[in-house]
Protein backbone atom coordinates (compact mmCIF):
# COMPACT_ATOMS: atom_id res chain seq x y z
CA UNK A 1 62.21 -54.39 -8.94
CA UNK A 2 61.26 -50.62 -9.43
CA UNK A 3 63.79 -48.38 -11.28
CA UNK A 4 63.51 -44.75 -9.93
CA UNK A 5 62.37 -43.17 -12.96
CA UNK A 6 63.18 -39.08 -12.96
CA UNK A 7 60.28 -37.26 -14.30
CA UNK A 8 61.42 -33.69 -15.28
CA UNK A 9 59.40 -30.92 -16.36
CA UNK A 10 59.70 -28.94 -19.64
CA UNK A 11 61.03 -26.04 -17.60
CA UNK A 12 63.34 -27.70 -15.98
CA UNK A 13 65.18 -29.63 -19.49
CA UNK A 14 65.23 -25.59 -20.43
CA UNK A 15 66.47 -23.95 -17.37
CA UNK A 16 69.53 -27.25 -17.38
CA UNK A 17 69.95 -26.62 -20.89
CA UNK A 18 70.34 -22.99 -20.49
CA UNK A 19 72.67 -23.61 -17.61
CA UNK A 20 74.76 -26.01 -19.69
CA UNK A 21 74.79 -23.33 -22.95
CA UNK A 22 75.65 -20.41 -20.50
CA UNK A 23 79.20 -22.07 -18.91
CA UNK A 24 80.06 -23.71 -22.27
CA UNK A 25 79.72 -19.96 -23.30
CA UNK A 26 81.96 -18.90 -20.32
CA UNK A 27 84.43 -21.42 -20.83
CA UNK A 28 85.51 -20.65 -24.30
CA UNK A 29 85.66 -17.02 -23.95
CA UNK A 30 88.11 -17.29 -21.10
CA UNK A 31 90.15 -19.88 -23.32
CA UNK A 32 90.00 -17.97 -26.59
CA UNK A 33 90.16 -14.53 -24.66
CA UNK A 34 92.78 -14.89 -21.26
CA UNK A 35 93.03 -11.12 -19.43
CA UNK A 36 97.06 -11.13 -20.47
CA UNK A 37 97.44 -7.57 -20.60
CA UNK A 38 96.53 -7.18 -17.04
CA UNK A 39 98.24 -4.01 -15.36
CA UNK A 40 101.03 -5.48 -13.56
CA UNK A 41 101.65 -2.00 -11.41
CA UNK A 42 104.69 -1.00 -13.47
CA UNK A 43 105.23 1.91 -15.85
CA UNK A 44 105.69 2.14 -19.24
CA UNK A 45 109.85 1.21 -18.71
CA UNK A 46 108.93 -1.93 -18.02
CA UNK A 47 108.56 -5.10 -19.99
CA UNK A 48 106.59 -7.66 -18.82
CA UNK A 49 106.01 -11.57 -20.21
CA UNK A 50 103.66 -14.10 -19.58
CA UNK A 51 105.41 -17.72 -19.45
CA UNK A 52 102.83 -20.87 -19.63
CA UNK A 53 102.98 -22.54 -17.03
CA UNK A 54 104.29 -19.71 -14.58
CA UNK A 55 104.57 -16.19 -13.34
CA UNK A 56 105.02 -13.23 -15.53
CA UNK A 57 108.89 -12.17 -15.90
CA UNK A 58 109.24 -8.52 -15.92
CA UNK A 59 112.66 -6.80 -17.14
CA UNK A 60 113.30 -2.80 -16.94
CA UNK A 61 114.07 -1.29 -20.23
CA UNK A 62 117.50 -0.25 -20.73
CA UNK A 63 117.51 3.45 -21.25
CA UNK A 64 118.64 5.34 -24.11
């Protein structure tokens, strides 16, 4: 019985490697770095939270 045997060449192992390197590289700066200090559309009264596992709470400042 013959085995399909995959024959690559050098410049494809490099261009998959570099692929591989490049999302690895994506992926942890969007875990170590999350956009949480997106505008949310309100002024400056406003104070807005981010809750894991949810949608950002936003409460009006009290004004003094």
């Amino acid at each position: 019985m013959s085995w399909f045997r995959w024959q690559f060449t050098r410049s494809e192992v490099l261009g998959g490697l570099f692929a591989v390197v490049l999302i690895c590289v994506c992926a942890v700066i969007l875990v170590r770095h999350p956009a949480v200090d997106q505008a949310t559309g309100f002024g400056p009264d406003w104070d807005c939270k981010s809750i894991p596992n949810s949608e950002p709470v936003c409460i009006k400042k009290l004004s003094q």
